[in-house]
PDB file of N, CA and C in Angstrom:
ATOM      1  N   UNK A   1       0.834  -1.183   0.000  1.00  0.00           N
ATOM      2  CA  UNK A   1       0.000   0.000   0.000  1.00  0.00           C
ATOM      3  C   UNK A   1       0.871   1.237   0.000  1.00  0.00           C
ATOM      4  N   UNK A   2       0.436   2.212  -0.778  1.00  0.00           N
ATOM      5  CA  UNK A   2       1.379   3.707  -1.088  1.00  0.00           C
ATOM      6  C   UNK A   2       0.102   4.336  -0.595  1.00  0.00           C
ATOM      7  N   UNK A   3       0.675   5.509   0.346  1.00  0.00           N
ATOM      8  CA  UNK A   3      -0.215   6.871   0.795  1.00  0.00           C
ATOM      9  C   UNK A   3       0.652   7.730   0.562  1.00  0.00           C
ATOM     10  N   UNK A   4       0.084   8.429  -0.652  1.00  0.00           N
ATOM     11  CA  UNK A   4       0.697   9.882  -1.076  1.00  0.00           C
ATOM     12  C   UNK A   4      -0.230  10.976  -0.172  1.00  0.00           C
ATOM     13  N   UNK A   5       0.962  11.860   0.247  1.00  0.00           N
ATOM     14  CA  UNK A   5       0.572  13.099   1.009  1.00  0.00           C
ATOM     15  C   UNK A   5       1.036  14.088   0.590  1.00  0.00           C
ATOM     16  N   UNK A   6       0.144  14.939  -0.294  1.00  0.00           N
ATOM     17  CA  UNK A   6       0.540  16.628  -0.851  1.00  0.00           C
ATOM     18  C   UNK A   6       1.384  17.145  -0.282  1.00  0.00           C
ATOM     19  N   UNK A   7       2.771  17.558  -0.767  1.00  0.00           N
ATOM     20  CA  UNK A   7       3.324  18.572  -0.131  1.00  0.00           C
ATOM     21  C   UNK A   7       2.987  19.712   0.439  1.00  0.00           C
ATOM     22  N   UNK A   8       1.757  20.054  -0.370  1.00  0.00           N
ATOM     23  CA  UNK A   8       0.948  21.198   0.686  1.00  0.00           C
ATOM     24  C   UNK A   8       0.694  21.461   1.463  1.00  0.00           C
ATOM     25  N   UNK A   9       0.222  20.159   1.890  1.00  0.00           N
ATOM     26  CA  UNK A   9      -0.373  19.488   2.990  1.00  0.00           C
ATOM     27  C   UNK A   9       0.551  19.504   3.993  1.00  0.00           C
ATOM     28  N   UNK A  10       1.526  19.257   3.860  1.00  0.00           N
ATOM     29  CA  UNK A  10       2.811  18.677   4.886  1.00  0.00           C
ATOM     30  C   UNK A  10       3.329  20.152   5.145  1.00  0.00           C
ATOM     31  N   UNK A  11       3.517  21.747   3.909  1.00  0.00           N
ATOM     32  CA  UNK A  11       3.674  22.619   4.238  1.00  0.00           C
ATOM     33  C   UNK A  11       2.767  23.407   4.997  1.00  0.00           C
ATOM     34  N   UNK A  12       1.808  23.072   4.996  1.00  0.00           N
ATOM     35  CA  UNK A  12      -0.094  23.719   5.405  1.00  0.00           C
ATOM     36  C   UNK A  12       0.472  23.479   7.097  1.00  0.00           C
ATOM     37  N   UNK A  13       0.968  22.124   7.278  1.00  0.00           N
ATOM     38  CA  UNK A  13       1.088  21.480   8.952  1.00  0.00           C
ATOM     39  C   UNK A  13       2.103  22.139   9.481  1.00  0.00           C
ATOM     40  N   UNK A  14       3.430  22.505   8.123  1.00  0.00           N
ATOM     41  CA  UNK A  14       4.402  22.646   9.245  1.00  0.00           C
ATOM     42  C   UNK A  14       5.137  21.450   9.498  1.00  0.00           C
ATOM     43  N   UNK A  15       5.464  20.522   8.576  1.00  0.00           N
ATOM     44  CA  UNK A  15       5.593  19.434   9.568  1.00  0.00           C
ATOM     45  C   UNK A  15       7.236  19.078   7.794  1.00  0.00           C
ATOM     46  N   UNK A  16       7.981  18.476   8.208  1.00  0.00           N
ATOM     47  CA  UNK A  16       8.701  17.468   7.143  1.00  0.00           C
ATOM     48  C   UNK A  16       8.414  16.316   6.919  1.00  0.00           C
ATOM     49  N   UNK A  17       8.333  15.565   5.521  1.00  0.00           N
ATOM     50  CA  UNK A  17       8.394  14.207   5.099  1.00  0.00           C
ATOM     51  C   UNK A  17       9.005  13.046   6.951  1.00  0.00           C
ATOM     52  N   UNK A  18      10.090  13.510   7.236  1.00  0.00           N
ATOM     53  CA  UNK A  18      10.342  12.968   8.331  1.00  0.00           C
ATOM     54  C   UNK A  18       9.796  12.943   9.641  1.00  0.00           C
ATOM     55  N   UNK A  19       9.220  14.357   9.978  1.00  0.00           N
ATOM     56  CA  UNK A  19       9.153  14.365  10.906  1.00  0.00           C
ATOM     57  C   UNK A  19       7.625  13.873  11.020  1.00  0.00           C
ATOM     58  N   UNK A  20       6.760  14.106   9.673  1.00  0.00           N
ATOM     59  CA  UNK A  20       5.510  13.114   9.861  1.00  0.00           C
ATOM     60  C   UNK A  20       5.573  12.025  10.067  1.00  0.00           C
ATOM     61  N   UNK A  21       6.457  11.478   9.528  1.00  0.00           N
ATOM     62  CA  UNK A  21       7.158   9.931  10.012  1.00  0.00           C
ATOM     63  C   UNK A  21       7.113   9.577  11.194  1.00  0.00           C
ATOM     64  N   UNK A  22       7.596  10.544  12.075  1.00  0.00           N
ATOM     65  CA  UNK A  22       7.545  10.435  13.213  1.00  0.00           C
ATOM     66  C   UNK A  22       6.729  10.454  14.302  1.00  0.00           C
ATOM     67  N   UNK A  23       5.973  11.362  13.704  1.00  0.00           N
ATOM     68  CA  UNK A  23       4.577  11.473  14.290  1.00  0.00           C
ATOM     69  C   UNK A  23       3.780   9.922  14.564  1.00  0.00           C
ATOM     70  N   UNK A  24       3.232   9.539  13.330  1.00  0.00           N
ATOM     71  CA  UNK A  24       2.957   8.427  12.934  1.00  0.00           C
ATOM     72  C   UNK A  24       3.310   7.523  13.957  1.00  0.00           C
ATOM     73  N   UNK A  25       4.613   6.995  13.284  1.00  0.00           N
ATOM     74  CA  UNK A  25       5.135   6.498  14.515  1.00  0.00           C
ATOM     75  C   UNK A  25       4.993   5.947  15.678  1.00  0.00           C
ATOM     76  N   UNK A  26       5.384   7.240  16.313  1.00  0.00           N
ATOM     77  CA  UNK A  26       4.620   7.864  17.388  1.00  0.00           C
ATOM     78  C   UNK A  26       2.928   6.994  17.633  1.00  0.00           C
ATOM     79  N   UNK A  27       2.382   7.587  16.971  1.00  0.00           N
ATOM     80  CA  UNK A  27       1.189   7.128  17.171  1.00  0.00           C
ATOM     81  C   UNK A  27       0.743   5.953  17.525  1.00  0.00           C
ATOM     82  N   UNK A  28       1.127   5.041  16.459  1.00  0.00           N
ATOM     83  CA  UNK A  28       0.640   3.999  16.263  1.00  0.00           C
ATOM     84  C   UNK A  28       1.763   2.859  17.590  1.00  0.00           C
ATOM     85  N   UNK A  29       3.105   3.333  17.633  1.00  0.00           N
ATOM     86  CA  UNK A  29       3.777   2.509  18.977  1.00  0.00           C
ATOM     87  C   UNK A  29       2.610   3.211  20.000  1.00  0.00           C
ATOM     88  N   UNK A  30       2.126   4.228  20.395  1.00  0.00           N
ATOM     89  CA  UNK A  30       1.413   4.542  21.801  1.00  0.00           C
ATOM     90  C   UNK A  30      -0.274   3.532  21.976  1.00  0.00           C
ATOM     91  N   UNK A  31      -0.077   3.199  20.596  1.00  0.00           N
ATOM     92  CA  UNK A  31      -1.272   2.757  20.782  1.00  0.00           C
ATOM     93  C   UNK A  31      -1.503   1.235  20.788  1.00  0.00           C
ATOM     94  N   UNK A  32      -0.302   0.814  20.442  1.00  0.00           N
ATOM     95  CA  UNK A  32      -0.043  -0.489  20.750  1.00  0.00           C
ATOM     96  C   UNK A  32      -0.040  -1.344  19.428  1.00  0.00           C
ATOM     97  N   UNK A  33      -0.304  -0.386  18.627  1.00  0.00           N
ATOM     98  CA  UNK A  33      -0.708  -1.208  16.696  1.00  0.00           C
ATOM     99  C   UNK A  33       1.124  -1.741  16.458  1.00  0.00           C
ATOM    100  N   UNK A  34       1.755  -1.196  16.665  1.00  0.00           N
ATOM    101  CA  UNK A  34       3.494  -1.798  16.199  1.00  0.00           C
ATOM    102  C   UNK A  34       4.398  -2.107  17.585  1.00  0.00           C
ATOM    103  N   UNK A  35       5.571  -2.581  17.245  1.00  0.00           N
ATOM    104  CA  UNK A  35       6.309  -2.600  18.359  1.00  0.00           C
ATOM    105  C   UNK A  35       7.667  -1.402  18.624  1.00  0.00           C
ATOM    106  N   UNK A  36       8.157  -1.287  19.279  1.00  0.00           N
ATOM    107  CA  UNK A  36       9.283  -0.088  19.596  1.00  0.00           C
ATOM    108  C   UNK A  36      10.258  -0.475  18.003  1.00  0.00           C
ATOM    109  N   UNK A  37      10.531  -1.791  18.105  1.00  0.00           N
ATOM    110  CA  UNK A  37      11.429  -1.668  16.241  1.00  0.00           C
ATOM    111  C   UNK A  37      10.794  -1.328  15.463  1.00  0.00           C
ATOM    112  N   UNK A  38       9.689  -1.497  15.233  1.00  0.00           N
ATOM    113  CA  UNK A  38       9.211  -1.132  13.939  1.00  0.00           C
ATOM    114  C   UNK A  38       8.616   0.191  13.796  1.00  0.00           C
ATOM    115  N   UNK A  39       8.728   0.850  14.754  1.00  0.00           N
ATOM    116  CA  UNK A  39       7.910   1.977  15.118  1.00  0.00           C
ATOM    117  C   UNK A  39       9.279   3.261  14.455  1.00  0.00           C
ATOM    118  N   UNK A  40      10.783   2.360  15.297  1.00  0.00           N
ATOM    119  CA  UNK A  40      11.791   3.376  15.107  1.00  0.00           C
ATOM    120  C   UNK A  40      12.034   3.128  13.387  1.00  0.00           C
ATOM    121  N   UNK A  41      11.549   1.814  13.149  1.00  0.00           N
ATOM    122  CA  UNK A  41      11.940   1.795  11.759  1.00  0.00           C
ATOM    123  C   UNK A  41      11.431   2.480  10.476  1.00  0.00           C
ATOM    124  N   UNK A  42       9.942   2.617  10.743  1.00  0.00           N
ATOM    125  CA  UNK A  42       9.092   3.779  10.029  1.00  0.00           C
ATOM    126  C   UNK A  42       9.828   5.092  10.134  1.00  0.00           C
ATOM    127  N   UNK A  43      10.296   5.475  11.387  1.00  0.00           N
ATOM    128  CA  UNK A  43      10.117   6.236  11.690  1.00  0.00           C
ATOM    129  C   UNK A  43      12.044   7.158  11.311  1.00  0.00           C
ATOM    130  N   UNK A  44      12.047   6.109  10.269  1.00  0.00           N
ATOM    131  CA  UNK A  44      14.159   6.067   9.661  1.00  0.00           C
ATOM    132  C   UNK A  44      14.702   6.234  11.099  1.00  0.00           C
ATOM    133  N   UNK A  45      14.525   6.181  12.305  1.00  0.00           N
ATOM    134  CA  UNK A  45      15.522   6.152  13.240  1.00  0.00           C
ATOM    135  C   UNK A  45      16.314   5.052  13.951  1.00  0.00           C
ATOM    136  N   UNK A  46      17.176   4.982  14.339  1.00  0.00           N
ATOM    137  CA  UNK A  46      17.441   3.704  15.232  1.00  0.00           C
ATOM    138  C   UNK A  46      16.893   3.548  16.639  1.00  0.00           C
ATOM    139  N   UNK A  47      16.804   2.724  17.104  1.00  0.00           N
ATOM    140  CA  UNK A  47      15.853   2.225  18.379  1.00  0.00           C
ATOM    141  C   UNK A  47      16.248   3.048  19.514  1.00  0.00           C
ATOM    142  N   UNK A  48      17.397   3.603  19.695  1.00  0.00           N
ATOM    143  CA  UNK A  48      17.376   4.586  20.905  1.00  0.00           C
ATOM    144  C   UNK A  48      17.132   5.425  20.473  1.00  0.00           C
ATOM    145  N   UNK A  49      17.341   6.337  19.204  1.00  0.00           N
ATOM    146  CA  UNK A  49      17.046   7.666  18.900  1.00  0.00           C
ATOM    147  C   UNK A  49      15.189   7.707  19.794  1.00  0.00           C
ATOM    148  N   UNK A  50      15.187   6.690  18.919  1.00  0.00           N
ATOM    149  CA  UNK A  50      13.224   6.424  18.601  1.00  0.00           C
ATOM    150  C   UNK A  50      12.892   6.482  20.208  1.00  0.00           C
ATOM    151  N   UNK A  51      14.009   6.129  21.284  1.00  0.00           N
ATOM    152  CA  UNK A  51      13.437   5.593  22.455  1.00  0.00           C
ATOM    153  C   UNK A  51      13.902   7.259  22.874  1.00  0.00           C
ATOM    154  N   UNK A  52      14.145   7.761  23.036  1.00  0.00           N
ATOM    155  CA  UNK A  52      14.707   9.099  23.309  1.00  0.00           C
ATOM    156  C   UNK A  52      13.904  10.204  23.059  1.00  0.00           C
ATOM    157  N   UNK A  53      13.328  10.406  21.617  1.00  0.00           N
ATOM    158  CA  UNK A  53      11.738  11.001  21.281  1.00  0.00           C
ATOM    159  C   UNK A  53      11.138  10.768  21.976  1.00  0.00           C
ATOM    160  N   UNK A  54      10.280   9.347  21.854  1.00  0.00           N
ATOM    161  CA  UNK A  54       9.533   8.916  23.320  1.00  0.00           C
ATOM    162  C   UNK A  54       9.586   9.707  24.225  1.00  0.00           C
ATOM    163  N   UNK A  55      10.987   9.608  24.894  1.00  0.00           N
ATOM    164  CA  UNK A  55      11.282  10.488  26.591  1.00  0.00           C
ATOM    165  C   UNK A  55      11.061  11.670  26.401  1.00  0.00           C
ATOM    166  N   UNK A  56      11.654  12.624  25.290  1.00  0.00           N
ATOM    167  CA  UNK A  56      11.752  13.546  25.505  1.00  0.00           C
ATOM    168  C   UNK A  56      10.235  14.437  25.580  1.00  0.00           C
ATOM    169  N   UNK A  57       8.799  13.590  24.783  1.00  0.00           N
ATOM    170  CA  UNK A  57       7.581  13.739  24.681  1.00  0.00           C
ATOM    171  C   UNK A  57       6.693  12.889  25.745  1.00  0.00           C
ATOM    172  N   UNK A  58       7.818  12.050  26.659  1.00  0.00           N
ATOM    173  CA  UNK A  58       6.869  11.749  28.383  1.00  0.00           C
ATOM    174  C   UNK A  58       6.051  10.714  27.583  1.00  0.00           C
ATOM    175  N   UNK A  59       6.370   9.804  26.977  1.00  0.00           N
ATOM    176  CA  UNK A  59       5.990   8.807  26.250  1.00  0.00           C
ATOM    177  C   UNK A  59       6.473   7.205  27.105  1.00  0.00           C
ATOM    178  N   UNK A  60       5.852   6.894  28.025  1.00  0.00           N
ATOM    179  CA  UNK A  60       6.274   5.696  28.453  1.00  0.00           C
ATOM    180  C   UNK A  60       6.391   4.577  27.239  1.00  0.00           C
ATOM    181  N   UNK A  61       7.415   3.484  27.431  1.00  0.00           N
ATOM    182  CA  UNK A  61       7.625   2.665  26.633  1.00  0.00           C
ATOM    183  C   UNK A  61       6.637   1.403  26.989  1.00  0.00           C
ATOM    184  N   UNK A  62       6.257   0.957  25.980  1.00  0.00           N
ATOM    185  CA  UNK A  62       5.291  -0.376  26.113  1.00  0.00           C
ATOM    186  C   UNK A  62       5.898  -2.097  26.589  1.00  0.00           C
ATOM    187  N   UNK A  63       5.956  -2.049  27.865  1.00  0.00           N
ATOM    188  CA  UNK A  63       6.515  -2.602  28.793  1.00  0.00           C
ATOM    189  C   UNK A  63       5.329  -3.440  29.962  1.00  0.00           C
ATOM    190  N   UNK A  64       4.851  -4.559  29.906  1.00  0.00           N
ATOM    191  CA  UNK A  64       4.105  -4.869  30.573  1.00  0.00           C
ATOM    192  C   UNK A  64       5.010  -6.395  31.148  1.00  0.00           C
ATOM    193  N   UNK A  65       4.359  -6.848  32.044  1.00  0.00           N
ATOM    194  CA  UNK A  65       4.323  -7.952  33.148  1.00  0.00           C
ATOM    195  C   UNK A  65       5.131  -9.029  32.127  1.00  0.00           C
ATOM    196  N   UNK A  66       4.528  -9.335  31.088  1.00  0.00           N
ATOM    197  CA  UNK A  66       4.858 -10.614  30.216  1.00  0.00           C
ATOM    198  C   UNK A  66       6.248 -10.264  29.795  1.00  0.00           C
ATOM    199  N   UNK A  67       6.641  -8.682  29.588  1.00  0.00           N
ATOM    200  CA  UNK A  67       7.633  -8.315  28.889  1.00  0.00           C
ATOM    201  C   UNK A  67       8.909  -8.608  29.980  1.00  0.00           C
ATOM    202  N   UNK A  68       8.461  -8.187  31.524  1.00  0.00           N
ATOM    203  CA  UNK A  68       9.361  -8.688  32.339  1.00  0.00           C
ATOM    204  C   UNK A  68       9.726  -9.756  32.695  1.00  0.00           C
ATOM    205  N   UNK A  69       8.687 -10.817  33.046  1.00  0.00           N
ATOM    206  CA  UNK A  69       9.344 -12.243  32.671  1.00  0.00           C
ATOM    207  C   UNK A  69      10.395 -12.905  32.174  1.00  0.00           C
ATOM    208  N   UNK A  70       9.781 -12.312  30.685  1.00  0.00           N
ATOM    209  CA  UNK A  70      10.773 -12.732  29.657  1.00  0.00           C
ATOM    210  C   UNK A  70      12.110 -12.366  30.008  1.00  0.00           C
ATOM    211  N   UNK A  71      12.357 -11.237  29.804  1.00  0.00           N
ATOM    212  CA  UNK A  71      13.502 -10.575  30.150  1.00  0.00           C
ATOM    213  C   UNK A  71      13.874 -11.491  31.767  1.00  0.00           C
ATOM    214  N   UNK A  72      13.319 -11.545  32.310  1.00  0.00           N
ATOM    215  CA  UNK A  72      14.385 -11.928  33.780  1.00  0.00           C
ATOM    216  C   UNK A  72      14.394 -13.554  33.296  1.00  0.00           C
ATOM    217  N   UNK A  73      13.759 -14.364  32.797  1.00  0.00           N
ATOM    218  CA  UNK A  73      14.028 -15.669  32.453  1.00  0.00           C
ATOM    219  C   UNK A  73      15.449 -15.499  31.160  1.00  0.00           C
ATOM    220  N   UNK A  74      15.474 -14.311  30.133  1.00  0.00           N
ATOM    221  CA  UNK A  74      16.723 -14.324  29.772  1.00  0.00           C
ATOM    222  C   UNK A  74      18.174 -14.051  30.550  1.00  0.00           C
ATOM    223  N   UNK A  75      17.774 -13.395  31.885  1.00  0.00           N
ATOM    224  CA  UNK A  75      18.655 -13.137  32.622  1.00  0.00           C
ATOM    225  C   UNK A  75      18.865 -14.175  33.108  1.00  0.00           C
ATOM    226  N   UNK A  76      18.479 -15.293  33.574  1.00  0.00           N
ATOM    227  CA  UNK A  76      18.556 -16.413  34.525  1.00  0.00           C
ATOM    228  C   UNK A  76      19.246 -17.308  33.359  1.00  0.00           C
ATOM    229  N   UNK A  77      19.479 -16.948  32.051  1.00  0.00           N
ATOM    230  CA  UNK A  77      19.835 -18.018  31.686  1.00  0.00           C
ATOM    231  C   UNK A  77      21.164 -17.315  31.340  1.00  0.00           C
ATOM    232  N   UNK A  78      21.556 -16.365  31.306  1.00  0.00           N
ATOM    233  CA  UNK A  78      22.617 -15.700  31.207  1.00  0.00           C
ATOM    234  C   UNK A  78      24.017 -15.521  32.454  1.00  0.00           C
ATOM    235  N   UNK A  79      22.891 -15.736  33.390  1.00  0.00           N
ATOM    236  CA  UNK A  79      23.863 -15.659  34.791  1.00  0.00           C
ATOM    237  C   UNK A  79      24.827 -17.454  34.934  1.00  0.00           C
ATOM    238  N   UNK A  80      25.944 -16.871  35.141  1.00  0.00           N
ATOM    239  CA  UNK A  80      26.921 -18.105  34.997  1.00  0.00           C
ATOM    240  C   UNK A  80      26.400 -19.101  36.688  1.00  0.00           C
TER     241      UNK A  80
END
């Protein structure tokens, strides 16, 4: 799927090819539709940049119960 957006449009907002990107983004990681990679990946950044926007807009990262698990069961298998 291609969504063309008038440059007009994008000058009308105020906004750059990128930084709508970002927006987007944005959006759709807060809302739970993508994950933090793919979110930074739309969004041409790398995963800390992307995680750093987030902060700097008070954007908690999407981090729940299951996500910690995981993570401490990778830790347990990591610890010598």
């Amino acid at each position: 799927m291609r969504l063309e957006i008038p440059s007009d449009f994008l000058q009308h907002a105020g906004l750059t090819e990128q930084e709508l990107r970002q927006e987007l983004a944005i959006i759709f990681y807060k809302r739970g539709n993508v994950s933090l990679g793919k979110a930074a990946e739309f969004a041409h950044l790398h995963k800390i940049a992307f995680q750093r926007l987030l902060a700097e807009r008070k954007i908690p990262l999407n981090y729940d119960v299951s996500d910690l698990e995981e993570d401490l069961k990778t830790l347990e298998q990591l610890d010598p």
